[in-house]
Protein backbone atom coordinates (compact mmCIF):
# COMPACT_ATOMS: atom_id res chain seq x y z
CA UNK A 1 -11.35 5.11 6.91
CA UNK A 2 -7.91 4.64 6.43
CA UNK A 3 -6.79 7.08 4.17
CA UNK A 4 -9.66 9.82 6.13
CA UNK A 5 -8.41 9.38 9.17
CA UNK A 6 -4.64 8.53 9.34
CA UNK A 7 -1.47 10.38 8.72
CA UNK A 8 1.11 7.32 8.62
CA UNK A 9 0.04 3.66 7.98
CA UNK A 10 1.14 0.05 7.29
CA UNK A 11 -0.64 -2.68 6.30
CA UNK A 12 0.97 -6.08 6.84
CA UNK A 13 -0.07 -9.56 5.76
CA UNK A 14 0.81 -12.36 7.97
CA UNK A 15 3.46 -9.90 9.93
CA UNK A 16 5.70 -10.07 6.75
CA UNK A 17 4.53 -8.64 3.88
CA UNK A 18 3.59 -4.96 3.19
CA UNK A 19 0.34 -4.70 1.05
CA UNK A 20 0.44 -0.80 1.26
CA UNK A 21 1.70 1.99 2.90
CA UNK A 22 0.88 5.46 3.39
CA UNK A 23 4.17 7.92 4.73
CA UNK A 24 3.51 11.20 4.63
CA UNK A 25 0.76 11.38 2.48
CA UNK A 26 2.13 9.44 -0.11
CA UNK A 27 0.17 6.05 -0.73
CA UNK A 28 1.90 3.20 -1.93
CA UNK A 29 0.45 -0.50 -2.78
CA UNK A 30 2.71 -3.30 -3.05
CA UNK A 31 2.79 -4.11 -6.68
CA UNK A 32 4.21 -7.64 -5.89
CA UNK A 33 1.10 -8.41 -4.19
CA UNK A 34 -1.76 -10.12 -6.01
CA UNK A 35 -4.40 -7.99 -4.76
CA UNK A 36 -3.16 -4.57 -6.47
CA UNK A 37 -2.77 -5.92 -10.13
CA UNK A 38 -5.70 -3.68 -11.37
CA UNK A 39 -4.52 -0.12 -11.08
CA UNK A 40 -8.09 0.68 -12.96
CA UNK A 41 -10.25 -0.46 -10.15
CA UNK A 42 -8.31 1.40 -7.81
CA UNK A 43 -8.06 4.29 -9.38
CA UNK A 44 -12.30 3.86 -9.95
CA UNK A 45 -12.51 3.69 -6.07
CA UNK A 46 -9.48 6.41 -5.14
CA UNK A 47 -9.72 9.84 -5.09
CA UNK A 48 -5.72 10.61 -3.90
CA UNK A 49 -3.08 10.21 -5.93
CA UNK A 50 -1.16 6.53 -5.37
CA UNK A 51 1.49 4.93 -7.03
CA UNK A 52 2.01 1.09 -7.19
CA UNK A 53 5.59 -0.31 -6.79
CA UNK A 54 7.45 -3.73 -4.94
CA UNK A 55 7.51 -2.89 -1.41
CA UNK A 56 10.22 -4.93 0.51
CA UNK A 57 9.55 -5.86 4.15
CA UNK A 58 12.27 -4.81 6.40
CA UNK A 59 11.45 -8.12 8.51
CA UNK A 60 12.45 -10.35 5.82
CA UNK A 61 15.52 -8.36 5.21
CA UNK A 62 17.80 -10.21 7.87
């Protein structure tokens, strides 16, 4: 639903840490998370192009 129906997103865990991101069409998954380790089984359930790299949250940048 996400990636149908949004333009921009963000999605946080905990209010700190960015799993993924989508800005302007690009999707992005946080390859520092543990959920994003297999870039096979997303790629088996994605049809857009996505890259995986460490996404730093701006609220733990202070």
């Amino acid at each position: 639903m996400l990636l149908n129906e949004s333009q921009d997103a963000l999605l946080l865990f905990n209010g700190e840490r960015i799993e993924f991101q989508r800005l302007d069409g690009q999707l992005v998954f946080n390859s520092e998370s543990g959920y994003w380790r297999d870039k096979d089984w997303l790629k088996s359930r994605l049809e857009i192009p996505f890259e995986c790299r460490p996404l730093p949250s701006p609220l733990l940048s202070f």
